[in-house]
C-alpha atoms as a PDB file:
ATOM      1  CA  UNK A   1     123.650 118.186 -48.050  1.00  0.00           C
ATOM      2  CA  UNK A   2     122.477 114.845 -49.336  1.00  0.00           C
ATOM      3  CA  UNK A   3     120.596 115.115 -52.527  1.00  0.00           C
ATOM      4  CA  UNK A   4     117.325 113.409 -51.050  1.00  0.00           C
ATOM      5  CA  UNK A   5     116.055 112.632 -54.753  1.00  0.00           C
ATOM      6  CA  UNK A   6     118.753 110.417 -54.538  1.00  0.00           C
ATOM      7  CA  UNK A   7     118.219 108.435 -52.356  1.00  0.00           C
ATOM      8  CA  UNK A   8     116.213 104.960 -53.512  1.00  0.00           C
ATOM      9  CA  UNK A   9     112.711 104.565 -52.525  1.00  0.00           C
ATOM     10  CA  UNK A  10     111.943 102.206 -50.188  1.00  0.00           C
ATOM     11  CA  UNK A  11     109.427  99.293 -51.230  1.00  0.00           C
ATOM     12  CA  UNK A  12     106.487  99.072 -48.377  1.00  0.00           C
ATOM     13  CA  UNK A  13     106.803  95.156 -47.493  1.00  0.00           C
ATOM     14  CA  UNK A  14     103.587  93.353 -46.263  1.00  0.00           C
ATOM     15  CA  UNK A  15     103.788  92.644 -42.662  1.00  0.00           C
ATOM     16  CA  UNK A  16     103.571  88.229 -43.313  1.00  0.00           C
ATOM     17  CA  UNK A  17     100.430  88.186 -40.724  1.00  0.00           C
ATOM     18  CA  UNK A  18      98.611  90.292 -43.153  1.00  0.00           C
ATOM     19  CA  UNK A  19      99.232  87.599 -45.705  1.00  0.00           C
ATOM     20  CA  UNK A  20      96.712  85.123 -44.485  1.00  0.00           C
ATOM     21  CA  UNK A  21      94.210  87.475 -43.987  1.00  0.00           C
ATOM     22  CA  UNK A  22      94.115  88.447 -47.622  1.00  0.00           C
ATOM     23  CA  UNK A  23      93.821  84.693 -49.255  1.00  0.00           C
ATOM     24  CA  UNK A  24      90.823  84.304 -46.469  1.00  0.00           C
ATOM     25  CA  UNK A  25      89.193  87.256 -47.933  1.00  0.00           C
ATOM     26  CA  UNK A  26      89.475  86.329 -51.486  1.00  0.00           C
ATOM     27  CA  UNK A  27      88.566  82.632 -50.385  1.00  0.00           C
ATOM     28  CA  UNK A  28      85.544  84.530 -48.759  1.00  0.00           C
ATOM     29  CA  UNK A  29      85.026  86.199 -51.745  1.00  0.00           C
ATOM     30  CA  UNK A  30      84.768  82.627 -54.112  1.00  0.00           C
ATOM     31  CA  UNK A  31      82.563  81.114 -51.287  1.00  0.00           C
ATOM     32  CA  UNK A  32      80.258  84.388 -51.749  1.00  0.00           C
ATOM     33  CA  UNK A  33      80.483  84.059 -55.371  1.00  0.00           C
ATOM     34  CA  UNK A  34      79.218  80.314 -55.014  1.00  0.00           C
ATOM     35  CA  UNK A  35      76.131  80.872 -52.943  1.00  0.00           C
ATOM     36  CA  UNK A  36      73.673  82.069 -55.625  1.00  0.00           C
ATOM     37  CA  UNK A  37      74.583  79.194 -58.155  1.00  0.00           C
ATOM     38  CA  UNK A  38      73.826  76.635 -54.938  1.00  0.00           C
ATOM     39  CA  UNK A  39      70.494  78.832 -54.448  1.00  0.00           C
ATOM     40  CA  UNK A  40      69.387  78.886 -57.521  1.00  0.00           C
ATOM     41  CA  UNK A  41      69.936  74.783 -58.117  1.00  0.00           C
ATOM     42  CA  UNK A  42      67.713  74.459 -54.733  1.00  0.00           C
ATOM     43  CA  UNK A  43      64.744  76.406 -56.128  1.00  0.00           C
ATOM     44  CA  UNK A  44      65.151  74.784 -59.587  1.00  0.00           C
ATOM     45  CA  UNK A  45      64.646  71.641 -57.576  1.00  0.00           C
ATOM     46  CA  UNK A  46      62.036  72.501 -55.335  1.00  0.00           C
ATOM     47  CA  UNK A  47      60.166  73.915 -58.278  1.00  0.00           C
ATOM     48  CA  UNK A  48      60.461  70.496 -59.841  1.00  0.00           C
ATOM     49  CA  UNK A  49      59.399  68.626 -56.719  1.00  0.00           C
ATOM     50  CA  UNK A  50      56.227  70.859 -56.488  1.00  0.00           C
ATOM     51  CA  UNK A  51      55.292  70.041 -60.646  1.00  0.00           C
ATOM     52  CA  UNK A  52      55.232  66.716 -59.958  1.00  0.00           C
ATOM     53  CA  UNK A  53      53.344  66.343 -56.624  1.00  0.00           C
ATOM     54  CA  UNK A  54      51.038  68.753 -59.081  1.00  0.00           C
ATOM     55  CA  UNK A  55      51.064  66.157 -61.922  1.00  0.00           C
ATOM     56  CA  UNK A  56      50.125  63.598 -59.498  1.00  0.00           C
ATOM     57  CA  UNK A  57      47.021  65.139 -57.403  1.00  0.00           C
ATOM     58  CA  UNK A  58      46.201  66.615 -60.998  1.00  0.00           C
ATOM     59  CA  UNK A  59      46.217  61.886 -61.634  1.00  0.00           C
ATOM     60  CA  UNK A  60      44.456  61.673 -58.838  1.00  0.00           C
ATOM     61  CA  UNK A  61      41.756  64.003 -59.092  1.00  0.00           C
ATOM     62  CA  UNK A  62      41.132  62.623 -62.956  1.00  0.00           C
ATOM     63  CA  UNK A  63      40.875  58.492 -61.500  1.00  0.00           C
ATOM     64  CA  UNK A  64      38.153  60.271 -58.901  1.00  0.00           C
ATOM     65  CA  UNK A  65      36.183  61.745 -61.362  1.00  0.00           C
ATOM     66  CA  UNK A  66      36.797  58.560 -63.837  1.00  0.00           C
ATOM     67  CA  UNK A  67      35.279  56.306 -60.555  1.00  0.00           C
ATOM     68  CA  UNK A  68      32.697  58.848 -59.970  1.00  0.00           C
ATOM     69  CA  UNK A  69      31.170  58.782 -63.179  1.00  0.00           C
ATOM     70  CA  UNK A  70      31.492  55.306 -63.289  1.00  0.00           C
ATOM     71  CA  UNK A  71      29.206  54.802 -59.938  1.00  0.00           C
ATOM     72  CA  UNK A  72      27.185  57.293 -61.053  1.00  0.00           C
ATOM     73  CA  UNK A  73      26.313  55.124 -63.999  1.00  0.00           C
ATOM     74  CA  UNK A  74      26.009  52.197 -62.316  1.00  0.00           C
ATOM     75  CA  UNK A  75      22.918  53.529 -60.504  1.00  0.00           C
ATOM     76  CA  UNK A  76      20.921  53.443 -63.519  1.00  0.00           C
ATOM     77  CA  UNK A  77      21.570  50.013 -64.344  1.00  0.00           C
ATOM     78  CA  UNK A  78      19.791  46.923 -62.791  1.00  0.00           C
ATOM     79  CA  UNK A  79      22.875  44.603 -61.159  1.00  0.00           C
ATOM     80  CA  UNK A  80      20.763  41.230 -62.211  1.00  0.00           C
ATOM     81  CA  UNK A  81      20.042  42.137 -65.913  1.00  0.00           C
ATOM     82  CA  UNK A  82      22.983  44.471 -66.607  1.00  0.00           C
ATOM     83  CA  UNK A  83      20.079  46.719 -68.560  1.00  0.00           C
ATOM     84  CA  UNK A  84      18.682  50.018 -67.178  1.00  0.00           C
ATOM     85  CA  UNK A  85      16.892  49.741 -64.052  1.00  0.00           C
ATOM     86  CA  UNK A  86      13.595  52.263 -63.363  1.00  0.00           C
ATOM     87  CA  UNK A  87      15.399  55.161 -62.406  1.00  0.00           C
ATOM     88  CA  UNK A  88      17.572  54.833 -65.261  1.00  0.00           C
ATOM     89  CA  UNK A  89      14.502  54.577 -67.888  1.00  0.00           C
ATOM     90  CA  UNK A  90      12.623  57.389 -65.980  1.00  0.00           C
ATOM     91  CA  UNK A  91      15.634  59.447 -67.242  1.00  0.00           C
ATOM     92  CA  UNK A  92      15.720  58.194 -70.839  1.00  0.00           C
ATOM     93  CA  UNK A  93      11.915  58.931 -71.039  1.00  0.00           C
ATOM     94  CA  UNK A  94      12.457  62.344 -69.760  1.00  0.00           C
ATOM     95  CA  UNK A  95      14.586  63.120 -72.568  1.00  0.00           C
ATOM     96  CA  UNK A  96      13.039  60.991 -75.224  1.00  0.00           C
ATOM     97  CA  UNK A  97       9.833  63.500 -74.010  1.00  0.00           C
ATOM     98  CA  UNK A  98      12.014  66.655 -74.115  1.00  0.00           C
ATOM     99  CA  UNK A  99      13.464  66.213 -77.742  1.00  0.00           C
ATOM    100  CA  UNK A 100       9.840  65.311 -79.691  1.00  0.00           C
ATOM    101  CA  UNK A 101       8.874  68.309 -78.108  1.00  0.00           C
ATOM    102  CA  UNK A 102      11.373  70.471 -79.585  1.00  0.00           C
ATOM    103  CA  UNK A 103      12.434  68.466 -83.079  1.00  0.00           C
ATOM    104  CA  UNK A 104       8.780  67.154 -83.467  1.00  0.00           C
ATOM    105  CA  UNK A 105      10.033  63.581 -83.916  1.00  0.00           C
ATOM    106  CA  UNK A 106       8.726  60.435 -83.726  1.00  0.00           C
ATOM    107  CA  UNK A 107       9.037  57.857 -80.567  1.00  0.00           C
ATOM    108  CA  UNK A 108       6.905  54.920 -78.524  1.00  0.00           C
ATOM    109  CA  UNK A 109       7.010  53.453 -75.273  1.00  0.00           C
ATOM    110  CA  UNK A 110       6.272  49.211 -75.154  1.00  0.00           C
ATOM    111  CA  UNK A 111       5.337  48.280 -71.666  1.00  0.00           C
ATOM    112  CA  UNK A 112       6.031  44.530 -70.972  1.00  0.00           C
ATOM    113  CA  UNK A 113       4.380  42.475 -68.335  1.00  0.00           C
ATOM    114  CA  UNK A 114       5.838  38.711 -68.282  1.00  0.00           C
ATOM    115  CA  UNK A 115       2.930  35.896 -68.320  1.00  0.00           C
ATOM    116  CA  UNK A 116       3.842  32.443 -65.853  1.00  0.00           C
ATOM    117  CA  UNK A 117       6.713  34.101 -64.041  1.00  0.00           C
ATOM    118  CA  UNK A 118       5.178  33.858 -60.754  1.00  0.00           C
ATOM    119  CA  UNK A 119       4.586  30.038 -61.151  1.00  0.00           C
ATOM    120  CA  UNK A 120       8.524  29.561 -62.071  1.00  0.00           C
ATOM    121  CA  UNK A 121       9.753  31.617 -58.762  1.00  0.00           C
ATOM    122  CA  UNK A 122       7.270  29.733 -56.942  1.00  0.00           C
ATOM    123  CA  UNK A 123       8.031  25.726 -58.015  1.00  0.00           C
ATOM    124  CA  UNK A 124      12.484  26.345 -58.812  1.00  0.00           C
ATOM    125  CA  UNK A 125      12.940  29.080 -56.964  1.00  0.00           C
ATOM    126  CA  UNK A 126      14.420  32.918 -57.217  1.00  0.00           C
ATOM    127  CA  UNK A 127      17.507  31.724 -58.800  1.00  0.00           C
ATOM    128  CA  UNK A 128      15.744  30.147 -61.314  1.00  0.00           C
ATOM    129  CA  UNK A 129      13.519  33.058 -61.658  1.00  0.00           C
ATOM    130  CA  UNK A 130      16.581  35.201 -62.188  1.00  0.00           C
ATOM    131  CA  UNK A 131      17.979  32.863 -65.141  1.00  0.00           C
ATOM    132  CA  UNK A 132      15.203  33.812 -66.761  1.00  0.00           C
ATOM    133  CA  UNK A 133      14.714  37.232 -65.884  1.00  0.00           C
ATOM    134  CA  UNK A 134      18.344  37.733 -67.737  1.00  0.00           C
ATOM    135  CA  UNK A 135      17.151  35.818 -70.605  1.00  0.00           C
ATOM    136  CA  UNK A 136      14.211  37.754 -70.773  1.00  0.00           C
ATOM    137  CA  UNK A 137      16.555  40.854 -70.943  1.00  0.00           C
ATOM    138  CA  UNK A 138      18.874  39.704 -73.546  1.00  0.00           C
ATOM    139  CA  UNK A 139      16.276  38.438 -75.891  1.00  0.00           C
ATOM    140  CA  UNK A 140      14.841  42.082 -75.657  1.00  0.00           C
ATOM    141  CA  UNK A 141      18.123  43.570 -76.049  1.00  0.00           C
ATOM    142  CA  UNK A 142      18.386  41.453 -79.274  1.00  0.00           C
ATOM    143  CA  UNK A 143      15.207  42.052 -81.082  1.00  0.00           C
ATOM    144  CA  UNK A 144      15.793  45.901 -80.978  1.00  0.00           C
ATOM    145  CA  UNK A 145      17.696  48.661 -82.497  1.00  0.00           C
ATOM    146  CA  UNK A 146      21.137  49.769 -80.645  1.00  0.00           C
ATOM    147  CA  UNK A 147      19.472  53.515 -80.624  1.00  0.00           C
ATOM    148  CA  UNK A 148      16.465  51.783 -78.594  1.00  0.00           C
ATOM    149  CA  UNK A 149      16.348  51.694 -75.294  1.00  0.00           C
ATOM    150  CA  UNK A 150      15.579  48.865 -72.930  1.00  0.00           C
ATOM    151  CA  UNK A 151      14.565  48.336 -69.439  1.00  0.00           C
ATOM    152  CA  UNK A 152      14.004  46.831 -66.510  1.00  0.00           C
ATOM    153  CA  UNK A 153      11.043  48.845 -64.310  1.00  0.00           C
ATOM    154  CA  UNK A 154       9.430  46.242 -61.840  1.00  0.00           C
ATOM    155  CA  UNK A 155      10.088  42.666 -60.806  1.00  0.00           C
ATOM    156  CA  UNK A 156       9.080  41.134 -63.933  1.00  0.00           C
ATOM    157  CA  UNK A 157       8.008  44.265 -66.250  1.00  0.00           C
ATOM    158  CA  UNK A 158      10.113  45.759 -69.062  1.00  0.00           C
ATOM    159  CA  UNK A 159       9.662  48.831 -71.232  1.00  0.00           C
ATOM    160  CA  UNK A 160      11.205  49.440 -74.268  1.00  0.00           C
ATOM    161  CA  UNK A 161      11.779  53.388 -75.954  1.00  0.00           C
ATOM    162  CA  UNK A 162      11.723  52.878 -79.721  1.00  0.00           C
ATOM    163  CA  UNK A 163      12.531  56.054 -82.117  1.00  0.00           C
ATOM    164  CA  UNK A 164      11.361  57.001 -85.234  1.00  0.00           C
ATOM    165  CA  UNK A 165       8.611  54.256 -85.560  1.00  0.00           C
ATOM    166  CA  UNK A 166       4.849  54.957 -86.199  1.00  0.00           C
ATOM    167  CA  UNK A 167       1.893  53.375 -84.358  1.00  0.00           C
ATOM    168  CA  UNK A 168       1.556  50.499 -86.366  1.00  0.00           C
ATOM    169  CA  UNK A 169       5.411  49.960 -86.496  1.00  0.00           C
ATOM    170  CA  UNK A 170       5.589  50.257 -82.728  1.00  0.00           C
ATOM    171  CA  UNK A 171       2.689  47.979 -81.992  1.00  0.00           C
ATOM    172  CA  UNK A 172       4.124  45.467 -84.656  1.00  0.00           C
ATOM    173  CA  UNK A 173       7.256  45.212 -82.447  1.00  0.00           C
ATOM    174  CA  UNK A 174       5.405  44.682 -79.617  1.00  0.00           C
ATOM    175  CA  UNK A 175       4.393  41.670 -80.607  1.00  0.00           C
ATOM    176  CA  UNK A 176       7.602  40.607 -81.928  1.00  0.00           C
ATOM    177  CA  UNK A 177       8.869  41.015 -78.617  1.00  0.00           C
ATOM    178  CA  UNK A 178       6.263  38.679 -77.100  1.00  0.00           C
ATOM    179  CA  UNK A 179       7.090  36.317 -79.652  1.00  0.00           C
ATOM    180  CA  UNK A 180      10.776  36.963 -78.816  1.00  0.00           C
ATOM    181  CA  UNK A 181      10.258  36.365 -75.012  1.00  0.00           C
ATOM    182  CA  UNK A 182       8.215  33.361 -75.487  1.00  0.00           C
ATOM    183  CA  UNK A 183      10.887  31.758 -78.018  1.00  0.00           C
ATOM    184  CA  UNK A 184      13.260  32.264 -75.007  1.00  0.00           C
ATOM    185  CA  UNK A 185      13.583  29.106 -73.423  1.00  0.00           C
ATOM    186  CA  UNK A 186      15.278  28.742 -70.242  1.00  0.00           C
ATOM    187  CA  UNK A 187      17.340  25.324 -69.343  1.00  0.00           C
ATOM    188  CA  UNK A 188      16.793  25.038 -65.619  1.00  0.00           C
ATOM    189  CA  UNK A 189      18.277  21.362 -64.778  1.00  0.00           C
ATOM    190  CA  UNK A 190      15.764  19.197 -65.579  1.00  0.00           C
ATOM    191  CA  UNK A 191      13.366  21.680 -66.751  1.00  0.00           C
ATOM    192  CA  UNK A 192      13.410  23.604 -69.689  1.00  0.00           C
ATOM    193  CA  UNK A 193      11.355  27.296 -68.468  1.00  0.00           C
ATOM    194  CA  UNK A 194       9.024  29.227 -70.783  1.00  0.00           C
ATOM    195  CA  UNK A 195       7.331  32.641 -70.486  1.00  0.00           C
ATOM    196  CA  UNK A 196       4.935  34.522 -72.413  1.00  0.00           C
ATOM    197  CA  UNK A 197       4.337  38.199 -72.285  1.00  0.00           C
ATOM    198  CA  UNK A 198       2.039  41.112 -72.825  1.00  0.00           C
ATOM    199  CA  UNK A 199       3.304  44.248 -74.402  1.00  0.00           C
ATOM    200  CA  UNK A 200       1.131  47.823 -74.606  1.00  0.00           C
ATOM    201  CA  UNK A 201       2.190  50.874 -76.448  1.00  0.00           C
ATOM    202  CA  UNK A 202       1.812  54.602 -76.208  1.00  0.00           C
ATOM    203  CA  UNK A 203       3.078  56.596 -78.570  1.00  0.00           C
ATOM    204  CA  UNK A 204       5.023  59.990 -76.831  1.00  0.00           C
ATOM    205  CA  UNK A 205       3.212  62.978 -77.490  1.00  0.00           C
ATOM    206  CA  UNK A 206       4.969  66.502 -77.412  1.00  0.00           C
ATOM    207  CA  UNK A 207       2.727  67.622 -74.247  1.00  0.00           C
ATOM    208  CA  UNK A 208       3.269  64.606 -72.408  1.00  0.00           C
ATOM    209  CA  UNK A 209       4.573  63.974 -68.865  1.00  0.00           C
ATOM    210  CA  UNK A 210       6.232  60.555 -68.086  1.00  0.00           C
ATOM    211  CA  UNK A 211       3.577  59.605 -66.183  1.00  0.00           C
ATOM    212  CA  UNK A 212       0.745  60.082 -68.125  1.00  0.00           C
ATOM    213  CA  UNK A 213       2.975  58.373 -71.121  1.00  0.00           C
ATOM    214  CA  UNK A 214       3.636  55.203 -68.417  1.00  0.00           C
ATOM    215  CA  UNK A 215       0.391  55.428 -67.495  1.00  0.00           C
ATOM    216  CA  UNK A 216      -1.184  54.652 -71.173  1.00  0.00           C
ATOM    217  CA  UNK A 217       1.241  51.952 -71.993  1.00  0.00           C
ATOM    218  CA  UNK A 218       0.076  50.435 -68.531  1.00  0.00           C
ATOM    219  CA  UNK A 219      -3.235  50.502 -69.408  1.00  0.00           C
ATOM    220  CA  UNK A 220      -2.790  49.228 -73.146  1.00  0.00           C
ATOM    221  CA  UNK A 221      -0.768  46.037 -71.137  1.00  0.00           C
ATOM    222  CA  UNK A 222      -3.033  45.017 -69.266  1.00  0.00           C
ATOM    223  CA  UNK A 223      -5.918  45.399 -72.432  1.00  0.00           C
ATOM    224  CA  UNK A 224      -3.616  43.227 -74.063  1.00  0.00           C
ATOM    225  CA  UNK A 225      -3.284  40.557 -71.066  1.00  0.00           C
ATOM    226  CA  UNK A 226      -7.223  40.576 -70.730  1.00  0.00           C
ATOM    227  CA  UNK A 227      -7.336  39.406 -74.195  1.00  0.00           C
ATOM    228  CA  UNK A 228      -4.984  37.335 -74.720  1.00  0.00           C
ATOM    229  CA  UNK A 229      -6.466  35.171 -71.278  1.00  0.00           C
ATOM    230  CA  UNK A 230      -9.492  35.613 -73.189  1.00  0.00           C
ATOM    231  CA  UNK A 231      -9.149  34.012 -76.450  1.00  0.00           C
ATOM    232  CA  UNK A 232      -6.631  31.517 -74.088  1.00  0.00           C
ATOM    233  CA  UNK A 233     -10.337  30.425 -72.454  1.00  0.00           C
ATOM    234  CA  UNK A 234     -12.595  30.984 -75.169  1.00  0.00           C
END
């Protein structure tokens, strides 16, 4: 018998179809391997797309609020004299009011009633009337303290807010400001335009309501008007 140990072992040869079948699957295999890394640079750049359509709504949203505040402002000023219109004083008196009530301090309202407006509107006209309605406004502005507060309440009435003054102080500025106003003279073509003005103080009280404090300047105004006509006829 043939020694079968022998014998030499026969090598198993891949049939060649098999071949092709075996670089597809490790081609397969690299293609599979591929996938995440493509995956993950898709969400990386959807993630980036989504920050900045985030940064720019978050733009957005800020320029809104930057506009909003800005009209919001712009309702308390008076579009003719670029100073604070009624509602806009209303608001400073209610917190002037509010903090000598709690800190005790010191503050005074001047209410200002123009003199010969009405005779201006009526012979040049509105526009003139407006020339010096802005004059009126600046000279104001001028003749008090940045912490002061100026404004215009009625057609041709102004009120000032001064801080930290005492009675006489207060009513000595009021007349400064008349004096103010009626150095303020207005080149209209060929006319030069001149107002006078009456000014009545009230000092703010720690119980007081805006009204009642309006209310007393008011009053004080027109005192003031009466006497000055007065002494203009006497």
């Amino acid at each position: 018998m043939e020694d079968e140990t022998a014998k030499p072992r026969r090598t198993a040869i891949m049939p060649p179809r098999a071949r092709p079948r075996l670089r597809s699957a490790q081609t397969a295999g690299r293609q599979t391997s591929r996938a995440p890394k493509s995956s993950k640079r898709s969400s990386r750049a959807l993630v980036m797309q989504l920050a900045a359509e985030v940064d720019a709504l978050a733009a957005e949203l800020a320029a809104s609020r930057a506009r909003i505040s800005e009209l919001e402002a712009r309702i308390d000023i008076d579009p003719l004299t670029e100073i604070r219109n009624r509602r806009g004083f209303q608001r400073e008196l209610e917190r002037s009011l509010a903090y000598v009530k709690r800190y005790g301090t010191s503050a005074a309202l001047i209410y200002i009633d123009l003199d010969g407006f009405k005779p201006i509107n009526d012979r040049h006209g509105h526009a003139a009337g407006d020339v010096v309605l802005k004059a009126v406004a600046g000279a104001l502005v001028r003749a008090v303290r940045s912490s002061d507060i100026v404004a215009r309440i009625g057609g041709d009435e102004f009120a000032v807010l001064l801080w930290n003054v005492t009675g006489a102080a207060a009513k000595g500025k009021a007349a400064a400001l008349e004096a103010a106003i009626y150095a303020t003279a207005v080149r209209w073509r060929n006319s030069t335009l001149v107002v006078g003005a009456s000014a009545g103080v009230a000092l703010l009280g720690a119980l007081d309501r805006p009204h009642e404090v309006l209310a007393r300047a008011d009053a004080a105004m027109y005192a003031r008007k009466a006497a000055r006509k007065e002494r203009a006829t006497g």
